[in-house]
Protein backbone atom coordinates (compact mmCIF):
# COMPACT_ATOMS: atom_id res chain seq x y z
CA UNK A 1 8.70 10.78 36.75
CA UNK A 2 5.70 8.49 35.20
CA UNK A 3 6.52 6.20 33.19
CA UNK A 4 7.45 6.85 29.28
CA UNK A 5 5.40 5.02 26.98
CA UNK A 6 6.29 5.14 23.16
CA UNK A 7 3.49 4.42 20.46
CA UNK A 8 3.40 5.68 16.47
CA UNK A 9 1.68 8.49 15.72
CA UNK A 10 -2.25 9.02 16.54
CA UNK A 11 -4.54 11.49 14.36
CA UNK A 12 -4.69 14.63 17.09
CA UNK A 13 -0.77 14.53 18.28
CA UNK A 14 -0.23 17.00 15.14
CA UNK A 15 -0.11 19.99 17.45
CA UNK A 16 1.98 19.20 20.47
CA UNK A 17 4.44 17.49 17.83
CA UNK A 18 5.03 20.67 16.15
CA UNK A 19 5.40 22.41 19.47
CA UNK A 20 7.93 20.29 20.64
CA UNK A 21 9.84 20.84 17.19
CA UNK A 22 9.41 24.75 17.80
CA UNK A 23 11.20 24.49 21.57
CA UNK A 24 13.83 22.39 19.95
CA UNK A 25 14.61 23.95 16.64
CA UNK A 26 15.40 27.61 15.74
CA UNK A 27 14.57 26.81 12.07
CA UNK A 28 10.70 25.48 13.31
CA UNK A 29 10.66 28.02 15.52
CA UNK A 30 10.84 30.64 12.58
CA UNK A 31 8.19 29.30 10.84
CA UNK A 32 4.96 30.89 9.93
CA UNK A 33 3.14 28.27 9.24
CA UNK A 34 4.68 25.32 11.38
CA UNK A 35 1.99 22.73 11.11
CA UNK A 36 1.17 23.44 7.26
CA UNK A 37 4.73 22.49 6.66
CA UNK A 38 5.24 19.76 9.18
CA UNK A 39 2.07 18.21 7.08
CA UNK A 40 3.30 18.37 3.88
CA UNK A 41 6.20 17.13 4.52
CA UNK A 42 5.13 13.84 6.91
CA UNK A 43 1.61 13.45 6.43
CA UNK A 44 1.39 14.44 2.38
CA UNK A 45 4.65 12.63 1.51
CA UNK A 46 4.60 10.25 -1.96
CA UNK A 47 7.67 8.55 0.61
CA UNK A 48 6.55 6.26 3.23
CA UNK A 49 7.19 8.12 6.99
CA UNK A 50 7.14 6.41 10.26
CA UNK A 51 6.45 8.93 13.18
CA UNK A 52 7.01 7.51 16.72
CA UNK A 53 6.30 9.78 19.95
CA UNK A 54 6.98 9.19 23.60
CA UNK A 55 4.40 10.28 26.21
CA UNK A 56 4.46 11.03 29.70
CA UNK A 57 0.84 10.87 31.01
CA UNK A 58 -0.92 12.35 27.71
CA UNK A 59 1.93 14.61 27.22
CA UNK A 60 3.98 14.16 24.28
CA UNK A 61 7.39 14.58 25.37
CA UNK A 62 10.12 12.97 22.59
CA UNK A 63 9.65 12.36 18.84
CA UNK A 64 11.06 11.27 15.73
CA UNK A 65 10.36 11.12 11.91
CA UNK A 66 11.81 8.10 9.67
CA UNK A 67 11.55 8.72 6.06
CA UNK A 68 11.64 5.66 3.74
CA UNK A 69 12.77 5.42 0.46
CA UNK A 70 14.24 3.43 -2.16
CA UNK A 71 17.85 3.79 -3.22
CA UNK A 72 19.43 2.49 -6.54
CA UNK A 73 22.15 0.47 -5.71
CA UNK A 74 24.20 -0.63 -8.58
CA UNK A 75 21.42 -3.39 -10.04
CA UNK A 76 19.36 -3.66 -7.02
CA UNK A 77 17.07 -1.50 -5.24
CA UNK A 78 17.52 -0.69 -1.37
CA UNK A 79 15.12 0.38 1.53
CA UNK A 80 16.84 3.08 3.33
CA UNK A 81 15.18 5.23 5.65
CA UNK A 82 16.41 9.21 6.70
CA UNK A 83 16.34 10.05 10.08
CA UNK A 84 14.92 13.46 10.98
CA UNK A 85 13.73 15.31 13.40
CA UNK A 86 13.71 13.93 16.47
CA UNK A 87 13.69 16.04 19.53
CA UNK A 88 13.05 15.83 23.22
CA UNK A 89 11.28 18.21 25.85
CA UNK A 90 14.02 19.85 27.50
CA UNK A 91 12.45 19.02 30.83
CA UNK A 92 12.73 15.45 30.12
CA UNK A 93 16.34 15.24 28.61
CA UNK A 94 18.53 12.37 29.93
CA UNK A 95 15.53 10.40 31.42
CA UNK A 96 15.43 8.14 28.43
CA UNK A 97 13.07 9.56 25.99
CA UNK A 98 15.56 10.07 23.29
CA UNK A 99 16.00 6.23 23.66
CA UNK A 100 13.19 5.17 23.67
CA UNK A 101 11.87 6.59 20.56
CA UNK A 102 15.25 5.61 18.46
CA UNK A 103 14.68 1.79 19.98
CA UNK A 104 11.19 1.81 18.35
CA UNK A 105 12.39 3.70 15.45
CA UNK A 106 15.22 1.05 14.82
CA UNK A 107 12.81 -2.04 15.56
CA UNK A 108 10.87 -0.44 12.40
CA UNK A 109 13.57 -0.42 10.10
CA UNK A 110 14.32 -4.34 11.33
CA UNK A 111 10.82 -5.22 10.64
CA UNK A 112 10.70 -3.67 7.46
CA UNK A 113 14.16 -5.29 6.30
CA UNK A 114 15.70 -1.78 6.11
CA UNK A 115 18.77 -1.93 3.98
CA UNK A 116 20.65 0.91 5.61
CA UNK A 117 19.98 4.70 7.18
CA UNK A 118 21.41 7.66 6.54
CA UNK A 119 21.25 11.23 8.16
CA UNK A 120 23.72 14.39 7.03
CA UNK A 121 25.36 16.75 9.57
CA UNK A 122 27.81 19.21 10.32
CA UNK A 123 27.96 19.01 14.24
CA UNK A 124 30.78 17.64 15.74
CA UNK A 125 29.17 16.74 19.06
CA UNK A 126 26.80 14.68 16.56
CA UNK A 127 29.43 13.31 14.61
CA UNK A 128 31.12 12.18 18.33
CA UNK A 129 27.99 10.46 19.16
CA UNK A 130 27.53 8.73 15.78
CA UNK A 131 31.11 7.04 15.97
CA UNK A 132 30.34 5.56 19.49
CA UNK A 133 27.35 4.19 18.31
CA UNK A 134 28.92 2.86 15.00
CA UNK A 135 27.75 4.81 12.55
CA UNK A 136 30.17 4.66 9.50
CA UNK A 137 30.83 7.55 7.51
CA UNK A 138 29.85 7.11 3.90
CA UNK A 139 32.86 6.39 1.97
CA UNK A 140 32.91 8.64 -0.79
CA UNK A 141 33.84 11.98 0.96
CA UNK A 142 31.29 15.05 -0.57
CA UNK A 143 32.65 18.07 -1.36
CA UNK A 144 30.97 21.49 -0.20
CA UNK A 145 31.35 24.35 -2.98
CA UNK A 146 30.64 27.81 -3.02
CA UNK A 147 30.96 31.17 -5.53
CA UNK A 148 30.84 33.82 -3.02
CA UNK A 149 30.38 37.68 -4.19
CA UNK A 150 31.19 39.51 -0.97
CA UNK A 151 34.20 37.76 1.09
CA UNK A 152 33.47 39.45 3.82
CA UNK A 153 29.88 39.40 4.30
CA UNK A 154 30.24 35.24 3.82
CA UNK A 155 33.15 35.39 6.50
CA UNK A 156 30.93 37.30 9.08
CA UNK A 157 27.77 35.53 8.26
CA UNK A 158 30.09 32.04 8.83
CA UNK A 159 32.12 33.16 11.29
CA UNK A 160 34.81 31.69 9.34
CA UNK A 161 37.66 29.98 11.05
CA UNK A 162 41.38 31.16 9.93
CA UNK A 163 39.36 34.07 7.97
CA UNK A 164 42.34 35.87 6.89
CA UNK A 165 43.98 32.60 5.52
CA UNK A 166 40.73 31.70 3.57
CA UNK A 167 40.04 35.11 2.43
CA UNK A 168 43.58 34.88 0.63
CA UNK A 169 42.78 31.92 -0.97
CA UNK A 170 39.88 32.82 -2.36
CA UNK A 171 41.08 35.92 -3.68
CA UNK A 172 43.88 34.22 -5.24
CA UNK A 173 41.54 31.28 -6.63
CA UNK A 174 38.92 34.06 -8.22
CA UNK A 175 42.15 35.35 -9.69
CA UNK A 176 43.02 32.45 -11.68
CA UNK A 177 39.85 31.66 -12.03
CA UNK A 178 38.84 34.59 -14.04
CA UNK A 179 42.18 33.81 -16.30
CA UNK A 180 42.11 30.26 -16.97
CA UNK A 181 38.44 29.63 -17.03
CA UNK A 182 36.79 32.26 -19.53
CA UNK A 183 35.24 29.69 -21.37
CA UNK A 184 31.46 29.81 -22.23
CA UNK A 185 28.94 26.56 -22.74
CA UNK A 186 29.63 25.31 -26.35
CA UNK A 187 26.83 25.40 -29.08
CA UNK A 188 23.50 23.26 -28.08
CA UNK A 189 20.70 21.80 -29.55
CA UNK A 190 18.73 21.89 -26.91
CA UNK A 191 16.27 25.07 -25.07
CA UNK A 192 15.47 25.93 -21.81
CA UNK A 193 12.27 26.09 -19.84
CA UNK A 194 10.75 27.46 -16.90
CA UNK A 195 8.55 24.70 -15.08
CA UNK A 196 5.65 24.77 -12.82
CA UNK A 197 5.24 21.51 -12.32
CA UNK A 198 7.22 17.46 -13.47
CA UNK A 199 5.28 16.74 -15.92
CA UNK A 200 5.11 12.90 -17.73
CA UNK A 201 8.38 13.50 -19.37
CA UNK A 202 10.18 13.45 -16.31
CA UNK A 203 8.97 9.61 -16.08
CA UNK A 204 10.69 8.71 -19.40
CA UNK A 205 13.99 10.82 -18.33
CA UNK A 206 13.81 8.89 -15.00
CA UNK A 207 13.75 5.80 -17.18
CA UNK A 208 16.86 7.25 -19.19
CA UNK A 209 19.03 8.42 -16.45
CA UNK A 210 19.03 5.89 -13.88
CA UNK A 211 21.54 2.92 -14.86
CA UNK A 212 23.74 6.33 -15.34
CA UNK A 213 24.17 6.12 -11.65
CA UNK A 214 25.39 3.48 -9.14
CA UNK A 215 23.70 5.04 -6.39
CA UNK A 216 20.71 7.48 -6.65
CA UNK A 217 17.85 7.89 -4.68
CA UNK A 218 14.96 7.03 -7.27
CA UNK A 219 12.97 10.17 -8.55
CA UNK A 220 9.91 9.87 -9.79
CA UNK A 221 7.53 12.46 -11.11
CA UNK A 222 5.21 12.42 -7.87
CA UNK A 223 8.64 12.45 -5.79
CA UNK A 224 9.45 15.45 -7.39
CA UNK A 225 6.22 17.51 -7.22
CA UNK A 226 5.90 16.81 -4.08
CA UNK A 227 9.24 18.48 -3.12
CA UNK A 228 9.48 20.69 -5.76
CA UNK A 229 5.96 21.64 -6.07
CA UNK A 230 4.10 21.54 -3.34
CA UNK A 231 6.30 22.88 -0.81
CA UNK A 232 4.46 24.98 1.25
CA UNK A 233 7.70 26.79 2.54
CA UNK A 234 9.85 27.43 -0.22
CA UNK A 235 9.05 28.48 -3.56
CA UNK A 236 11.53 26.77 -6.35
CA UNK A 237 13.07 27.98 -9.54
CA UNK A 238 13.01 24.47 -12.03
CA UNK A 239 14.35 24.63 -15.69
CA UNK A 240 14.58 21.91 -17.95
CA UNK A 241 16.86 21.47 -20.94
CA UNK A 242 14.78 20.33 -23.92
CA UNK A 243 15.68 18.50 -26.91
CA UNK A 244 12.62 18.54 -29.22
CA UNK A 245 9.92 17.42 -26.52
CA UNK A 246 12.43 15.38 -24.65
CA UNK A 247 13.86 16.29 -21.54
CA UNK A 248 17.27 16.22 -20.92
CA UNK A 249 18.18 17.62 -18.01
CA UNK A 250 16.85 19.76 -15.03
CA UNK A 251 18.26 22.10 -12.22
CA UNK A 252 16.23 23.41 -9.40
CA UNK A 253 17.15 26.42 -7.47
CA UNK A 254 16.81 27.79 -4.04
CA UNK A 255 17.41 31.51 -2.44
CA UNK A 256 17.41 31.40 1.34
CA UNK A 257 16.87 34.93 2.83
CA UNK A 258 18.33 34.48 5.77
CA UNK A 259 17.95 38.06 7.70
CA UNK A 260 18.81 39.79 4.93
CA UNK A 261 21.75 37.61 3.96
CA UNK A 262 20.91 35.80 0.89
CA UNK A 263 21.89 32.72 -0.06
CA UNK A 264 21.72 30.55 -3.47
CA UNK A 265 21.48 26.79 -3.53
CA UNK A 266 22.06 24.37 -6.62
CA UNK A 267 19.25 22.21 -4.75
CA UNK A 268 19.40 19.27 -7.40
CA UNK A 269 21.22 19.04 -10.98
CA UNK A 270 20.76 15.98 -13.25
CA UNK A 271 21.81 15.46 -17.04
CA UNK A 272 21.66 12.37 -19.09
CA UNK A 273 25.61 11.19 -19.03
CA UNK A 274 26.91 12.19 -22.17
CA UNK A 275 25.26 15.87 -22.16
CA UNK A 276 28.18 17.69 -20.96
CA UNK A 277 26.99 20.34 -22.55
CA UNK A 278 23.46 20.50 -21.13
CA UNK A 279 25.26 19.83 -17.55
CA UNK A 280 27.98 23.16 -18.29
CA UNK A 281 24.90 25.23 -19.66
CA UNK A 282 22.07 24.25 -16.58
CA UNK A 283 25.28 25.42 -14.27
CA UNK A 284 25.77 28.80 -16.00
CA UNK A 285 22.22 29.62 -16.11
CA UNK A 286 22.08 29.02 -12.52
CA UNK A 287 25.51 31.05 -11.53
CA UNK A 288 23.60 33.79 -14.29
CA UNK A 289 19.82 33.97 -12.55
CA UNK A 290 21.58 33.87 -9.08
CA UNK A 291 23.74 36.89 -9.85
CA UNK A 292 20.79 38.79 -11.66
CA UNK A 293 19.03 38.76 -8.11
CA UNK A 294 22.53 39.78 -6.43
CA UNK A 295 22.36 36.42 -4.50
CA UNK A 296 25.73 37.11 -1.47
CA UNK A 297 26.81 32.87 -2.26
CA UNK A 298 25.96 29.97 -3.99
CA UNK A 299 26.37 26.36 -3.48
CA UNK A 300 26.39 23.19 -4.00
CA UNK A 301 27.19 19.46 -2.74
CA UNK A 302 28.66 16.59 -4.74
CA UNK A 303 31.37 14.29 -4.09
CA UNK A 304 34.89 14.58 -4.24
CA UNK A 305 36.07 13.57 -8.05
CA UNK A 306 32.89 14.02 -9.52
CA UNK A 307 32.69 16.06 -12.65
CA UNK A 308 30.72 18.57 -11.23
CA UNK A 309 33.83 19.72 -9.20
CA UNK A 310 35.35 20.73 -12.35
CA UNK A 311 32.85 22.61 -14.00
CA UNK A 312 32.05 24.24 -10.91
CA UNK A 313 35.56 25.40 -10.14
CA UNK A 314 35.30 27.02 -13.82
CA UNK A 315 32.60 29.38 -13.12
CA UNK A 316 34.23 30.10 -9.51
CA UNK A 317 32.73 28.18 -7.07
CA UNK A 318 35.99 27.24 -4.09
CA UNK A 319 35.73 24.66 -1.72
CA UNK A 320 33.84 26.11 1.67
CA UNK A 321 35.39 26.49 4.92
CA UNK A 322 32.88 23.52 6.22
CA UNK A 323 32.14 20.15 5.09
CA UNK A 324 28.80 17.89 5.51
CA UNK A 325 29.35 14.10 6.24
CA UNK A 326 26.78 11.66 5.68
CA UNK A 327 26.73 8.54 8.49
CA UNK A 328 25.47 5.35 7.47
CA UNK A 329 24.24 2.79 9.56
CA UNK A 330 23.34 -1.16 8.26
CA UNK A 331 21.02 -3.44 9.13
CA UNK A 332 21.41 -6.91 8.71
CA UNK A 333 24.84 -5.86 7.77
CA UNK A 334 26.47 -7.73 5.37
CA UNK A 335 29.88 -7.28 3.24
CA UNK A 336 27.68 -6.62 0.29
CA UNK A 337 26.27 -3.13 1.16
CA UNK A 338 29.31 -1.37 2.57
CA UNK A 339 31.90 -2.88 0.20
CA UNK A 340 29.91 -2.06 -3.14
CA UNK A 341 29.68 1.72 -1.99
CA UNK A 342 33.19 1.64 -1.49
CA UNK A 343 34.12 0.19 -4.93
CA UNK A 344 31.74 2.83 -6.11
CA UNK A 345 33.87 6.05 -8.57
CA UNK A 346 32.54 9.46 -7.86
CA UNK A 347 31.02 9.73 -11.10
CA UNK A 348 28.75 6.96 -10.60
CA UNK A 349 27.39 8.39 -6.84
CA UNK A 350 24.69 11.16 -7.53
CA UNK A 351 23.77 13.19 -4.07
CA UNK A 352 22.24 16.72 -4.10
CA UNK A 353 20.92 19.26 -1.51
CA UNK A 354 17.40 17.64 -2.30
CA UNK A 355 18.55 14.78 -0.64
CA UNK A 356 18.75 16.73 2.65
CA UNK A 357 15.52 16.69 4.59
């Protein structure tokens, strides 16, 4: 084999990259417009991206996309980068590619005094790898919910595990459910609104709503156009909650048709602190729009003890048969980092499917 040589990206490799993605991805693969999306969201980013390719010859044959961002961390602000991405040409799989691009990738995140990485997945043989390589779980565990209308559509469509035993369950939770929990959002002062677009009053709710949080992933009004917006994939449902011309909170919604299966996200969720009421209302009016459209689940991701647990369980959501784990890995480790995000209460931690890539 000649040798592998590993450079950043070059105006031109646009094509091959997204080829490569498409042999190694069913989800790229599906795409109708592959390179539209791959642009928007490396090339047309407001976040900072790093894209590194291996080559054999002229032949692009590995890549991988770091995202950078900055993370609220208690009273400082990290540099944390997401991982994404990165595949390898079958043909040259176990020759070293795959290693080569995460050594330059990581020799970034060193020069740029990266804080800490994090990627999200479900895959065990992933997981496997991450905890040889050191790659610490985050220590608040999240917690996967979903309200699901047909029990045994989900438990085909998930091949669920122990489906008889969760089927049960769930029947027995939407039970009590509907018995305990018939209460409705109390009295507001506050409307909502459909959005097209963050507008400047997102800036001054940012402003609000962020010493609310220990750890958040700062969100500014480009941010969010840009992945709200602008997404040349996926076409979002926003509402705000507005007191007077204020904003005061915001939920933005997702429905994946998934061959014919169709499936409702809770893609981000944010309140000021002490509206529990705009928090209770922005869920209902989700749960309600999703079950207008006859939407088979819903869900959502928080962490385990937050207050959205609660509210959720009242308007049915159950914990699903799977779980996502977030791996964290330092650099220039010290005590500080990992030990604060331990010491950190559920409450305080804000994570959302919007902070999936």
């Amino acid at each position: 084999m000649s040798e592998v040589t590993t450079r950043l990206y070059q105006e031109g490799d646009d094509q091959e990259i997204v080829e490569l993605l498409r042999s190694s991805f069913t989800s790229w693969a599906e795409l109708q417009k592959p390179i539209e999306y791959w642009r928007w969201k490396y090339r047309q980013s407001p976040l900072e991206t790093h894209i590194v390719v291996s080559t054999v010859g002229k032949e692009i044959v590995g890549v991988g996309h770091c995202i950078k961002m900055k993370v609220k961390l208690c009273n400082r602000v990290l540099i944390s980068y997401y991982d994404d991405d990165y595949a390898t040409n079958p043909e040259y799989r176990k020759k070293g590619v795959y290693k080569a691009v995460t050594k330059f990738t990581d020799k970034i995140k060193k020069d740029t005094q990266a804080d800490f990485c994090y990627w999200i997945t479900r895959n065990p043989i992933v997981l496997t790898r991450a905890m040889i390589h050191e790659q610490v779980s985050f220590p608040t565990p999240f917690s996967d919910l979903v309200r699901i209308n047909n029990i045994d559509h989900f438990i085909e469509k998930y091949s669920i595990e122990s489906a008889s035993f969760f089927k049960s369950n769930f029947l027995l939770n939407k039970h009590l459910t509907f018995i305990e929990n018939q209460s409705h959002a109390p009295k507001t002062d506050f409307i909502l609104v459909d959005l097209d677009a963050f507008d400047e009053r997102f800036e001054t709710f940012w402003d609000n709503i962020q010493d609310d949080y220990d750890y958040i992933l700062l969100r500014n009004r480009d941010y969010m156009n840009w992945r709200f917006t602008q997404n040349p994939r996926v076409k979002y449902k926003i509402k705000a909650a507005l007191f007077g011309d204020r904003v005061v909170g915001y939920v933005v919604l997702e429905i994946d048709d998934n061959k014919g299966y169709l499936a409702g996200s809770i893609f981000d969720l944010l309140s000021l602190r002490d509206r529990v009421d705009v928090i209770f209302t922005l869920f209902e009016e989700a749960v309600n729009y999703f079950d207008s459209l006859n939407i088979d689940c819903i869900s959502i991701t928080t962490m385990q003890g937050h207050s959205y647990q609660k509210i959720a369980d009242s308007l049915g959501f159950v914990n699903a048969p799977y779980a996502s784990e977030v791996r964290v890995m330092f650099w220039g480790y010290n005590d500080y980092f990992y030990n604060t995000i331990s010491g950190l209460r559920p409450e305080k931690i804000y994570f959302s499917y919007s902070d999936y890539y």
